[in-house]
Each structure stands twice: as C-alpha cells, then as structure tokens.
Protein backbone atom coordinates (compact mmCIF):
# COMPACT_ATOMS: atom_id res chain seq x y z
CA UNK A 1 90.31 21.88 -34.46
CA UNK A 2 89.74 18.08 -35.28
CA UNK A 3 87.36 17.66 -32.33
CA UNK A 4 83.56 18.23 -33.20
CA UNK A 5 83.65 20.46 -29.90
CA UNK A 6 85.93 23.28 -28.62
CA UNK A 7 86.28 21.30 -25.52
CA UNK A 8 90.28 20.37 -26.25
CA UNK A 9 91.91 23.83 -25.35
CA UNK A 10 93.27 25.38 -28.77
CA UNK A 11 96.95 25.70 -27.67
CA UNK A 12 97.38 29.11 -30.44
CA UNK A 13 94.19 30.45 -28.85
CA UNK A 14 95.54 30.00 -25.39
CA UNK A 15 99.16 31.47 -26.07
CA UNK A 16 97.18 34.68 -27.14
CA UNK A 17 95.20 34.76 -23.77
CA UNK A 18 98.24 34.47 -21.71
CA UNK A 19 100.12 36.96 -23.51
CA UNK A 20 97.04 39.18 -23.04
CA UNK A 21 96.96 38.33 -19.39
CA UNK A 22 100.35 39.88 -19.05
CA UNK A 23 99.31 43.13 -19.10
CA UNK A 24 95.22 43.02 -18.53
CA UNK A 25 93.69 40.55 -15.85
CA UNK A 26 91.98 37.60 -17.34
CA UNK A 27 90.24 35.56 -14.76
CA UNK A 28 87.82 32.66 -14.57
CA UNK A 29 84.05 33.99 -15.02
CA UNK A 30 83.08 30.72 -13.49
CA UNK A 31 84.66 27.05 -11.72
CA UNK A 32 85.98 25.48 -14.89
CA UNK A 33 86.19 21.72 -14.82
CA UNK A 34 88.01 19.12 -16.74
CA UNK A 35 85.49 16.16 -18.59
CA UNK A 36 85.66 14.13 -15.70
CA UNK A 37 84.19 17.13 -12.87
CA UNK A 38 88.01 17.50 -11.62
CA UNK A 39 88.02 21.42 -10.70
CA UNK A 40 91.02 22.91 -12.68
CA UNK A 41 90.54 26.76 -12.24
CA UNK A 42 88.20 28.53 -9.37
CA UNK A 43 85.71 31.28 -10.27
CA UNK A 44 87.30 34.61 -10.16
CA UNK A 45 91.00 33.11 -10.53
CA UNK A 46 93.17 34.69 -12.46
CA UNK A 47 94.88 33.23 -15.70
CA UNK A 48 98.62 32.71 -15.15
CA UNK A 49 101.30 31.25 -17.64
CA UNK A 50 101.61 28.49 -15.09
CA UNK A 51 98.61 27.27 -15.96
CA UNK A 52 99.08 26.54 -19.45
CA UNK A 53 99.88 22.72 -19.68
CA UNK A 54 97.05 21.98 -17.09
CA UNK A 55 94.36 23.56 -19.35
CA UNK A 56 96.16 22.31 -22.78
CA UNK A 57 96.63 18.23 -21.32
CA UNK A 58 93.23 17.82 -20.25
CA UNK A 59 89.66 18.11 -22.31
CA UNK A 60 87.43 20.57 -20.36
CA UNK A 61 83.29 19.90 -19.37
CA UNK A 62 82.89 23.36 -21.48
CA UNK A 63 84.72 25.36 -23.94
CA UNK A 64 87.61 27.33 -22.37
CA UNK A 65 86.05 30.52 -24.01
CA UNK A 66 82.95 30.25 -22.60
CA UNK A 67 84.71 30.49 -19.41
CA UNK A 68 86.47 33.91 -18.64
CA UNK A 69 86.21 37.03 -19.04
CA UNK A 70 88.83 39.97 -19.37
CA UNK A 71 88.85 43.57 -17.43
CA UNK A 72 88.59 46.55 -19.36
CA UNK A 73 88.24 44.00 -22.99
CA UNK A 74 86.45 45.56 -26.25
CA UNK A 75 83.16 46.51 -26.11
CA UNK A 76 80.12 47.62 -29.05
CA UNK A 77 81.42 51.31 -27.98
CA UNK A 78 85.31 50.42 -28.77
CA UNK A 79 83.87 49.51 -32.02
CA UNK A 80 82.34 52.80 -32.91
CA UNK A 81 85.03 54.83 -31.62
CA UNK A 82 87.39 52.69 -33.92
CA UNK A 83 84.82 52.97 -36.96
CA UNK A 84 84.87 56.92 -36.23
CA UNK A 85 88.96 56.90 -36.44
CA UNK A 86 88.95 55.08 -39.59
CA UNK A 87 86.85 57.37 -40.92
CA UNK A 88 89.23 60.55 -39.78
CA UNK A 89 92.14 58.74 -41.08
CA UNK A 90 91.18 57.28 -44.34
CA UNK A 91 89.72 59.95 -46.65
CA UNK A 92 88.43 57.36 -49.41
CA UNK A 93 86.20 56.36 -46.96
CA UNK A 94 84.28 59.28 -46.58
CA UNK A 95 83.79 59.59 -50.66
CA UNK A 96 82.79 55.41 -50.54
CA UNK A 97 80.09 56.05 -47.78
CA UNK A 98 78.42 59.64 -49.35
CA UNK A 99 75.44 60.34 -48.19
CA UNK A 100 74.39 56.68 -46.74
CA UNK A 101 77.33 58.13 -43.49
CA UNK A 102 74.49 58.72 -41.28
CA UNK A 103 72.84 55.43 -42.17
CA UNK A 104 76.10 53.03 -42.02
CA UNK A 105 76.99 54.81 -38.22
CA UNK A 106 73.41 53.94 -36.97
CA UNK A 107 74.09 50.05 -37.96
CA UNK A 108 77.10 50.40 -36.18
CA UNK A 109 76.01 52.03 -33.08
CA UNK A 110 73.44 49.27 -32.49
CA UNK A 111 76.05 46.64 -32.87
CA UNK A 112 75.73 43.90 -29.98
CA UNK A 113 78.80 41.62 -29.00
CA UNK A 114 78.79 38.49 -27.27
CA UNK A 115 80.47 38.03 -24.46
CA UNK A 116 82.49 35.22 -26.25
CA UNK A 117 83.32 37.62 -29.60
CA UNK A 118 84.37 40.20 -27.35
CA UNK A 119 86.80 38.13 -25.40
CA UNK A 120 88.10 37.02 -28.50
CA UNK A 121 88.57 40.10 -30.60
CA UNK A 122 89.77 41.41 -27.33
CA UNK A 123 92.51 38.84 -27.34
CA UNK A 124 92.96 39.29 -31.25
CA UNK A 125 93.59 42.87 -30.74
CA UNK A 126 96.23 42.75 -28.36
CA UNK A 127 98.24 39.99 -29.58
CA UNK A 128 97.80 40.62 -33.69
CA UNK A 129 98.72 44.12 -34.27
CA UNK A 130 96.37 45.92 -36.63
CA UNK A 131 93.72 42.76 -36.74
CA UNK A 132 91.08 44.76 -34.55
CA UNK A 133 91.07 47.30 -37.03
CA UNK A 134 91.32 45.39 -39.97
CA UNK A 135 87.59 43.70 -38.24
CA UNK A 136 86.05 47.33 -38.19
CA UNK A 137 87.26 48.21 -41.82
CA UNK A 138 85.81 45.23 -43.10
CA UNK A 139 82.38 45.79 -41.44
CA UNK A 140 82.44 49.24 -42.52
CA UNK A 141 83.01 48.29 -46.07
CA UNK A 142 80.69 45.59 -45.94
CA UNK A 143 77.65 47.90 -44.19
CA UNK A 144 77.99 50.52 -46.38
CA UNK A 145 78.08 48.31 -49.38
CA UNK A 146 74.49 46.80 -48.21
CA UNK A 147 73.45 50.80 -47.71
CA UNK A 148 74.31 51.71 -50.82
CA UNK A 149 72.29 48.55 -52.55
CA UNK A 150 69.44 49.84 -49.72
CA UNK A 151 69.12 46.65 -47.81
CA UNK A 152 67.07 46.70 -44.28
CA UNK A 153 68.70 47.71 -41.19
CA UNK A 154 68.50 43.94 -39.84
CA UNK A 155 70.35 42.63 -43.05
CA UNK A 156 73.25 45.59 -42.69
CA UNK A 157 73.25 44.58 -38.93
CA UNK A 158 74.20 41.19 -40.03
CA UNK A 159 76.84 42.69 -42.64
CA UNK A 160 78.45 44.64 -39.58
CA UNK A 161 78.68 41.07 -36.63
CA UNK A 162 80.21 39.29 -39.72
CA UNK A 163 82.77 41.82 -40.65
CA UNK A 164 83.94 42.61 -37.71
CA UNK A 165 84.25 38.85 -36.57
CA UNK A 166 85.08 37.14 -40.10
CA UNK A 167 89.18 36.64 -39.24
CA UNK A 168 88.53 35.50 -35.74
CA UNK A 169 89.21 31.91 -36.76
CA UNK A 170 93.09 32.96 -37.29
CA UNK A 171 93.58 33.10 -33.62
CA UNK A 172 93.39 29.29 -33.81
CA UNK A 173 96.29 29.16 -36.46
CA UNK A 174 100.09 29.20 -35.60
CA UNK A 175 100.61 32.45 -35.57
CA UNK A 176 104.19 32.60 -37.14
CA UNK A 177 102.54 32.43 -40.30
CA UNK A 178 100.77 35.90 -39.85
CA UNK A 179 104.14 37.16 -38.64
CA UNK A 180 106.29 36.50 -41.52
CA UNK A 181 107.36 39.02 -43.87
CA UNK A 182 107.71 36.52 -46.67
CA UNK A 183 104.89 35.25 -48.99
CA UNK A 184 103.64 32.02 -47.55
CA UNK A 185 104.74 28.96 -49.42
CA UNK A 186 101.85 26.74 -50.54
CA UNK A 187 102.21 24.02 -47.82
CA UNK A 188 102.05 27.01 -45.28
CA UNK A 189 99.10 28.65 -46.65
CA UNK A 190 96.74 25.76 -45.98
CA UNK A 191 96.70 26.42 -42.56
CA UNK A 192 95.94 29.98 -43.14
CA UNK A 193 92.88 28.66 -45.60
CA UNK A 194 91.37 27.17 -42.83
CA UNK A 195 90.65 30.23 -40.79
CA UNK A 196 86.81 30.74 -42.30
CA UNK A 197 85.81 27.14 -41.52
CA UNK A 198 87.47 27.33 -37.55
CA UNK A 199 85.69 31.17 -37.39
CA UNK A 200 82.15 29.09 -37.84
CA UNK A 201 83.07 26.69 -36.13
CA UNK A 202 83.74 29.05 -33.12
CA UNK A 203 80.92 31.24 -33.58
CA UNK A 204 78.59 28.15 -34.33
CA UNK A 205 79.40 26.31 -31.16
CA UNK A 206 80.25 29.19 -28.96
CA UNK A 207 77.91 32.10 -29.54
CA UNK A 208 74.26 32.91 -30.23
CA UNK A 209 74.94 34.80 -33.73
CA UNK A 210 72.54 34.05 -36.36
CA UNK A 211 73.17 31.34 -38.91
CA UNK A 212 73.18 34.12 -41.55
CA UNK A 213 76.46 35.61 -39.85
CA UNK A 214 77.98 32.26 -39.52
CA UNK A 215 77.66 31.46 -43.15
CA UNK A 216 79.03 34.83 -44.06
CA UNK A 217 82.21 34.49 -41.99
CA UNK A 218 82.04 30.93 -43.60
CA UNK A 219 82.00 32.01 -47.14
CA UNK A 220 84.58 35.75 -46.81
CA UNK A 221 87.03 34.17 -49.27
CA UNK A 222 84.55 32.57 -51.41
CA UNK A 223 84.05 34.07 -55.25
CA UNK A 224 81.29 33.72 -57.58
CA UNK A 225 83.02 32.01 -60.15
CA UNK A 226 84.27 29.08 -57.48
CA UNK A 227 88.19 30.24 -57.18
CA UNK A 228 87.82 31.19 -53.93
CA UNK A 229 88.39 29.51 -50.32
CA UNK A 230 88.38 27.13 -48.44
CA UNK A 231 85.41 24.85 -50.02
CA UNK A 232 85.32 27.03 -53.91
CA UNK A 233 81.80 27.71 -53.51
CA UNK A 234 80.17 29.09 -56.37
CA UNK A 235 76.88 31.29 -57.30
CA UNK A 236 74.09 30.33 -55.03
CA UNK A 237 75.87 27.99 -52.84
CA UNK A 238 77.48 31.69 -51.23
CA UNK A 239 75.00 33.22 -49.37
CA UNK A 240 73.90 37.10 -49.96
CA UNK A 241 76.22 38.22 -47.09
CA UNK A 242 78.96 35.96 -47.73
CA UNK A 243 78.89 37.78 -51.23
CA UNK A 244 78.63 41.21 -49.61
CA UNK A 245 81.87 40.31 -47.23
CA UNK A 246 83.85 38.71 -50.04
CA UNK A 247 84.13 42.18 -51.66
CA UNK A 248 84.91 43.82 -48.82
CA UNK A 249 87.52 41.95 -47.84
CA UNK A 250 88.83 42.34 -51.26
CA UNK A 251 88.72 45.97 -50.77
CA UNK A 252 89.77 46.67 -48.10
CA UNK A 253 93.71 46.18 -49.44
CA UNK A 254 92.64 49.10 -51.60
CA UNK A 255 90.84 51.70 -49.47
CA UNK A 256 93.17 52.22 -46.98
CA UNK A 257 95.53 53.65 -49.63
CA UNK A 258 96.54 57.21 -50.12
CA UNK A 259 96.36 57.46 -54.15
CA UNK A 260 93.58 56.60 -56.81
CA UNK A 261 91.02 54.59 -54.62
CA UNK A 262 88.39 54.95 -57.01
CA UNK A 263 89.88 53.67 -59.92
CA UNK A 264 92.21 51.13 -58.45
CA UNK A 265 88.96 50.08 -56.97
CA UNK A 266 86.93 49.62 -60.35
CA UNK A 267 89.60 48.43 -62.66
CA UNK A 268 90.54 45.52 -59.82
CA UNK A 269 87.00 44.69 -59.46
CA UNK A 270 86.50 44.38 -63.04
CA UNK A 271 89.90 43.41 -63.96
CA UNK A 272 88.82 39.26 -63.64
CA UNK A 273 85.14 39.53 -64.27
CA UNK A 274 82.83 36.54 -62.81
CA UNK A 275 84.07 36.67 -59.09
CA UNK A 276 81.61 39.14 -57.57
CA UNK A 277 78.33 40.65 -58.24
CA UNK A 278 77.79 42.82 -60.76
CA UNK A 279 75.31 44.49 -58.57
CA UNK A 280 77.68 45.23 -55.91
CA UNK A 281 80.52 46.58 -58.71
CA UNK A 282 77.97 48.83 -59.73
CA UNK A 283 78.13 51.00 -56.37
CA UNK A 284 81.82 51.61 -57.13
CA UNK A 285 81.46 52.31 -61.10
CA UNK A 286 78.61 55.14 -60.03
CA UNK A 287 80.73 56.33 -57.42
CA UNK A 288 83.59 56.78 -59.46
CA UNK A 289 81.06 58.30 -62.25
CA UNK A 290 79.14 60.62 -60.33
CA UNK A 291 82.03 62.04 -57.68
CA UNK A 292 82.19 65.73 -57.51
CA UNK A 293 84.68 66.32 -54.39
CA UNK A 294 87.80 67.39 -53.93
CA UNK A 295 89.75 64.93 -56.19
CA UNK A 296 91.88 62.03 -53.94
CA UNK A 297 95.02 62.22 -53.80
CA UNK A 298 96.80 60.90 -56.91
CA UNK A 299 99.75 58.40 -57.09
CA UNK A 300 103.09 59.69 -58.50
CA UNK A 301 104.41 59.15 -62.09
CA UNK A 302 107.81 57.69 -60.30
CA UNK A 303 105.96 55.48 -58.42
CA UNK A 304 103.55 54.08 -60.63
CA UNK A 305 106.71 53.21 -63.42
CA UNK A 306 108.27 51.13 -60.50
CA UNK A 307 105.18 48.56 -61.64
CA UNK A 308 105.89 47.96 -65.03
CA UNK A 309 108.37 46.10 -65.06
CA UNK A 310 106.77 43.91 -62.43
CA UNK A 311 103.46 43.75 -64.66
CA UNK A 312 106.08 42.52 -67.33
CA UNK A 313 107.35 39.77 -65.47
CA UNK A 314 104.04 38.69 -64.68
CA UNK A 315 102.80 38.36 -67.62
CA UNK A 316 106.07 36.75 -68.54
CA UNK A 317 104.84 34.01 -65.47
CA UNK A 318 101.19 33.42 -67.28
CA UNK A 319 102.78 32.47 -70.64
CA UNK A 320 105.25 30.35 -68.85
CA UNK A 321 102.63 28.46 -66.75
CA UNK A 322 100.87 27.60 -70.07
CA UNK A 323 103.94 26.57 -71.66
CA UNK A 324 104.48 24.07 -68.49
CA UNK A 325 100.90 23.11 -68.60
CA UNK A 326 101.32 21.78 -72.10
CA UNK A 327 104.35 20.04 -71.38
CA UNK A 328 102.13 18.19 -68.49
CA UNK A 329 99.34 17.13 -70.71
CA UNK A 330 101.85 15.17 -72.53
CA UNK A 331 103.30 13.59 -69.80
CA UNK A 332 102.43 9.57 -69.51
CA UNK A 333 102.64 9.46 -66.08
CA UNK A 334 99.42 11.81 -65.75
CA UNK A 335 96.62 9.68 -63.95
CA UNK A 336 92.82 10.79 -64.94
CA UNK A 337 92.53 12.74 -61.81
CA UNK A 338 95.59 14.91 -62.60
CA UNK A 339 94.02 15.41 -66.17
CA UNK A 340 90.86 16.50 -64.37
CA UNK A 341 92.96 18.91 -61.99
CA UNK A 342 95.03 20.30 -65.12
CA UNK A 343 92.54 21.17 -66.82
CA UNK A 344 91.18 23.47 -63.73
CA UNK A 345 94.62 25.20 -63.82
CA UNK A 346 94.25 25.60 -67.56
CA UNK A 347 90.86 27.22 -67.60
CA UNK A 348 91.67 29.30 -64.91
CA UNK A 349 94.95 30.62 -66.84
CA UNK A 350 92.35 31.14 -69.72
CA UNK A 351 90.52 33.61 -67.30
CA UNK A 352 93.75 35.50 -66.22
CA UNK A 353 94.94 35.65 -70.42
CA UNK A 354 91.38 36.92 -71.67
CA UNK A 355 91.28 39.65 -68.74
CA UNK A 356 94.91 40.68 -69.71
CA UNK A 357 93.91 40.45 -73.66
CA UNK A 358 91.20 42.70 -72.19
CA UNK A 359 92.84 45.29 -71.05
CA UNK A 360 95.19 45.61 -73.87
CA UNK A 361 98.78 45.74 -71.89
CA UNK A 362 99.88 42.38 -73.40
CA UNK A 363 99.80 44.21 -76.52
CA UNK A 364 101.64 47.17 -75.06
CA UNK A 365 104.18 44.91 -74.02
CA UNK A 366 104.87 43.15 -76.98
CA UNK A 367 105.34 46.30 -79.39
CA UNK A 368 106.53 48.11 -77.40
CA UNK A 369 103.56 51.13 -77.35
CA UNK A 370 104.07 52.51 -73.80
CA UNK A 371 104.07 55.72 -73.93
CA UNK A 372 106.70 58.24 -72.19
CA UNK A 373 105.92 58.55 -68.48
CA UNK A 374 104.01 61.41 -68.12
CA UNK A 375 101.09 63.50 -66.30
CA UNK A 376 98.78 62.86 -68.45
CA UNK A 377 99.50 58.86 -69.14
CA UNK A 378 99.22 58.62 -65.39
CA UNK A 379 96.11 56.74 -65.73
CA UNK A 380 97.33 54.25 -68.66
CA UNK A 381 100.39 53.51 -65.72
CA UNK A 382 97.92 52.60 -63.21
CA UNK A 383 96.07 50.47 -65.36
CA UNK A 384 99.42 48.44 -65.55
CA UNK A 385 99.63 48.45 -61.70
CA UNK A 386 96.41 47.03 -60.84
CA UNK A 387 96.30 44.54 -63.63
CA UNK A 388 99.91 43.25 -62.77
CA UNK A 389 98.75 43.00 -58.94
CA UNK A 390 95.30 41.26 -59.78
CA UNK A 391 97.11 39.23 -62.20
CA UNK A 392 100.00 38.44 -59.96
CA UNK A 393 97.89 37.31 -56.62
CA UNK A 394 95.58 35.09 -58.57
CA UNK A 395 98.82 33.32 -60.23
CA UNK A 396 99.82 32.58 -56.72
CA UNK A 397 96.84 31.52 -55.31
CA UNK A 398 95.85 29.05 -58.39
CA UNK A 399 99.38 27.63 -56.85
CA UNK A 400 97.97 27.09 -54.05
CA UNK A 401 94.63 25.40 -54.56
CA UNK A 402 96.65 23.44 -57.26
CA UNK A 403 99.12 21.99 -54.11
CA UNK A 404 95.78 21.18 -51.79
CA UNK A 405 93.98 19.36 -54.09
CA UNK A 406 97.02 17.15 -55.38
CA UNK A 407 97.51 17.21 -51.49
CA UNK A 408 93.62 15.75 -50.91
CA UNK A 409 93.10 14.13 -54.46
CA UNK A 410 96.17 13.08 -56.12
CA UNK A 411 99.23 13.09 -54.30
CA UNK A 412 100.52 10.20 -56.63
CA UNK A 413 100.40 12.87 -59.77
CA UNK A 414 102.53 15.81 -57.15
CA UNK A 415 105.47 15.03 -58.81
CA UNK A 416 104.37 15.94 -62.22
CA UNK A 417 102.79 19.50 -61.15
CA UNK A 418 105.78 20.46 -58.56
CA UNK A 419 107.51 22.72 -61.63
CA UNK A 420 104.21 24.35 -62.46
CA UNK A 421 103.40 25.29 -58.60
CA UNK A 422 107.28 26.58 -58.33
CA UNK A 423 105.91 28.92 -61.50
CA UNK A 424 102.84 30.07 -60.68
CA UNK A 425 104.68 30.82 -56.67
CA UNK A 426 107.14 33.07 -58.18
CA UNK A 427 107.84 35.39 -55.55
CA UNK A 428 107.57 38.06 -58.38
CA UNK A 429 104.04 37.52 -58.30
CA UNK A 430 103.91 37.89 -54.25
C-alpha cells in the first residue's frame, strides 16, 4: 500500500481471490494489461493459482479490482437477507431498533453496491469467516443509531455503505494476524491499525462512493477525545458519520451477546466519558429507561464472579503503570520528546483512574465491601465486568499507540518505555 495507486497487485488481496476462485469462478471482466500494454489476462479468463506471480511481479495499466468480476458474488439483496437473519438471531437488536424497524429496513433495502465493494466483500466473506456479517451488524447499528437521532434518509444511506464496507481495508493486511487466537503484540497490531487508512484508500481510488462514506470508513476507530486510530483525530476533525460508526463498531462486541445488552451497553459507553457523543449515548440511556418488553436474558451469578478477580488484576495493572511511569520521569536518559510522549500515557492513565474512582469498585476492592454473590447484587457484579473489560482494552491499546509513536517519534527513548508497554500488554488485560 506504499504506491499512491492500487496499480501494484496487493499480494494479501490476491491470496483471498484465489482462494475464492477455488470454489466460485472469478474471471477477467475485461483484457487486463501490465503498465507497459503487455496483455497478461484475456477478457472472460478465468483466475487460476497459476497466475499469481504474473499478476504480483508486474504493475498493471489499472487496478486489479477494477478488473473482474465473480459468479454468483454478494449483492444489495444478500445484504438484506443477512440484515433480516441478524435480526432473527440477535434479540437485543430488535429492543435497540423499536419502532424506527420499519425505517432502518427501508435504508437498507435501497442500499446500492459497486461493482468493486461487492467483489470485495464477496472475497472478504468467503475467505474471513464471520467478516460479512460483522459489515451488516455494523451498518445496522450505525443506521439505526442515525434513525433514532432522526437524520434524513440520504445521511442513514451513507451510515449503511460505510458500515457495511468500513473493515474492507483488512483484506490488504496479512491475514495471520486476524487468525490468531492470541492478543496481538504491539509490533503486530500496527499493521492491523492501518486497515481504515487502506479501506479509503480503496474506496477513494476504486469506487464512486461519496467522500462522506470515505471519511467515515476513514475515521471508524477514531474517538472524540483523540485516543482512537490510526491518525487520533479529535472533536471536529471526525466527521458526523465517522462519529456515528465509531460507536457502532464499539457496540457491536456488545449486542451480539445473550445477557444484559442494555446495561452492558450504557455503563461501557459511559464508563470512560469524552470518547463519543453524548447525543448518541443518549439513545441507549432512553432505551434502557423507557423499555417495557419482555426483559433480556440476564447473565448468571457464576458467571459474572468469574470477572472479579480479573477486574482486580486490572486495576492492580493501572496502579502499576503509574508506579512505572514515575520511575520514567526520573530517568536521565529521557529526551524532551519522550517527556512529551509520557506525559500522554500519564494523562490518559488519569482518565482510566478517575472513571474507576467513578464507579466506586477501587474502593470495593480495597476494603473489601463486595457483597456475597447473590440475585439481587447481580447488577453491582456486572458493573465490575464491564468496568474491568473497558478498563482492561484501553490499558492495552494505550500500549500500543505508546510503541508507534516511540516507533515514528522517538525510537532513541524505546528503551526506557519497553517495561511500561510489557505492563500496560499484560495479557490479563487482553
């Protein structure tokens, strides 16, 4: 993804489309040449392993992409009947959508896909298990949201493209590191950062999708307060739909669960205030207020102890990351720009401890006040469950935009931060 242009072949992107063409015929829609008008591949030719290294070694007149097309691939109907599924199988869902159902369905229904977007969530979908759906849960999410705050049909239309596209830059990303069953070590999770920035890029160069789409795919793991990914945007610099997306995607962990959706969903949302709109928590704090139903399915009392003691060791990581962070700031060796970058970790610690002071479990912790597990407490015990796994994420990912900017600002001051990454990347906290 170095080139300005798509016109080098991707060679992740292309191991994807041969796997798919193992099982679905992917041919040439037209002659594809390389940049000096040698023909390479013949209209209506079929894509074959063989022809791998001939489309990897040479740089092509246009964008491999561009350039075939797949029988039977995913089209704006595939879409709805997936949306439909999801909304069969996941009963939190139905309560989050209420009476905007009708509304959201209609955005989705006139959903249009390029020929390019469908080739590629086509390939995405065969060669990423569960990524096709993960698209359609985000776009749900994220059209409902915009329903809910009564935004135009064009502006949820927007909301839907960009949800349903926003991971496609991961198909351009070794995909061992979406395989794994291990948390991804900091130097491995920079390639995985990069997947919003090569999803505009694709969509920019390769499709005829509004800007406003392109910046929201852009800006899906950007937060308000600027801890987000890959550029830490902040306030006005993320666009309305970016915004929109961002809390979808940080939903959309939640919603597909079995137990408590509506209050894991507020108490995460609001358990680090400042990293989305206020506006957009709102929908879930009313939902949560006003819901009549039949009451969700609850989590059980055994479960729910399993996470204290993981809550405990997490907060037992925060005060140990300050304690390391004050050992830094007396370190000699420190150059001004490590200074600088320690005192970004240190105010974003400061974040994590007043939400946790917030909530009160510190306290619990330290005296000892939990209460026996029981019915009634069940509530109090999932408190300690979110906060330990809001807590615990953001711990890791401070980690790892503290290892990319010493990587891109201060390698010389690495050295002095390595114990404090190997803290704050406690697999505990994964």
């Amino acid at each position: 993804m170095a080139d300005s242009t798509l016109n080098s072949v991707n060679e992740h992107c292309l191991d994807s489309v041969m796997k798919l063409a193992e099982s679905t015929q992917v041919s040439a829609s037209e002659d594809i040449y390389d940049a000096h008008g040698t023909k390479l591949l013949a209209k209506g030719a079929a894509i074959a392993p063989a022809m791998k290294e001939r489309l990897v070694r040479h740089k092509l007149r246009k964008p491999l992409e561009t350039s075939l097309s797949v029988a039977d691939g995913l089209t704006a109907a595939t879409v709805l009947a997936e949306a439909k599924a999801l909304l069969d199988e996941v009963p939190a869902l139905k309560v989050f959508m209420g009476d905007k159902q009708a509304a959201i369905f209609e955005t989705l229904a006139d959903l249009s896909l390029h020929p390019v977007a469908a080739l590629l969530l086509t390939v995405a979908e065969r060669s990423r298990e569960g990524a096709f759906r993960h698209g359609v849960l985000v776009a749900l999410i994220s059209v409902a949201l915009g329903a809910h705050q009564r935004l135009p049909h064009n502006v949820r239309a927007i909301l839907a493209s960009a949800g349903l596209l926003h991971d496609i830059g991961e198909l351009y990303i070794q995909p061992d590191f979406f395989r794994t069953q291990r948390p991804l070590r900091p130097e491995e999770w920079k390639h995985v950062a990069a997947h919003p920035r090569i999803g505009q890029i694709v969509l920019d160069e390769l499709t005829d999708y509004p800007r406003s789409v392109i910046d929201a795919i852009a800006g899906h793991h950007e937060r308000l307060d600027g801890s987000g990914y890959p550029r830490q945007l902040a306030g006005d610099q993320i666009s309305a739909e970016a915004q929109v997306l961002s809390m979808a995607e940080a939903l959309s962990g939640i919603i597909v669960r079995q137990d408590d959706v509506l209050i894991r969903s507020c108490l995460a949302l609001k358990c680090v205030p400042g990293e989305h709109p206020r506006s957009l928590i709102s929908v879930f704090s009313t939902l949560r207020r006003n819901y009549s139903g039949t009451p969700l399915p609850v989590g059980s009392v055994e479960a729910q102890s399993v996470s204290v003691s993981k809550t405990q060791e997490v907060v037992k990581t925060l005060a140990h990351a300050f304690a390391e962070c004050e050992k830094i700031s007396l370190s000699p060796s420190l150059p001004k720009i490590g200074s600088q970058l320690l005192e970004r970790v240190m105010n974003r610690l400061e974040g994590l401890g007043q939400a946790l002071k917030a909530t009160g479990i510190e306290v619990c912790f330290e005296n000892g006040y939990l209460p026996a597990f029981a019915p009634e407490d069940r509530e109090i015990f999932l408190e300690i469950d979110v906060v330990g796994h809001e807590i615990s994420w953001r711990l890791r990912d401070i980690a790892r935009d503290l290892y990319l900017r010493l990587e891109n600002l201060a390698p010389e001051a690495a050295a002095v931060f390595a114990d404090l990454i190997g803290i704050l990347d406690n697999p505990v906290n994964a």
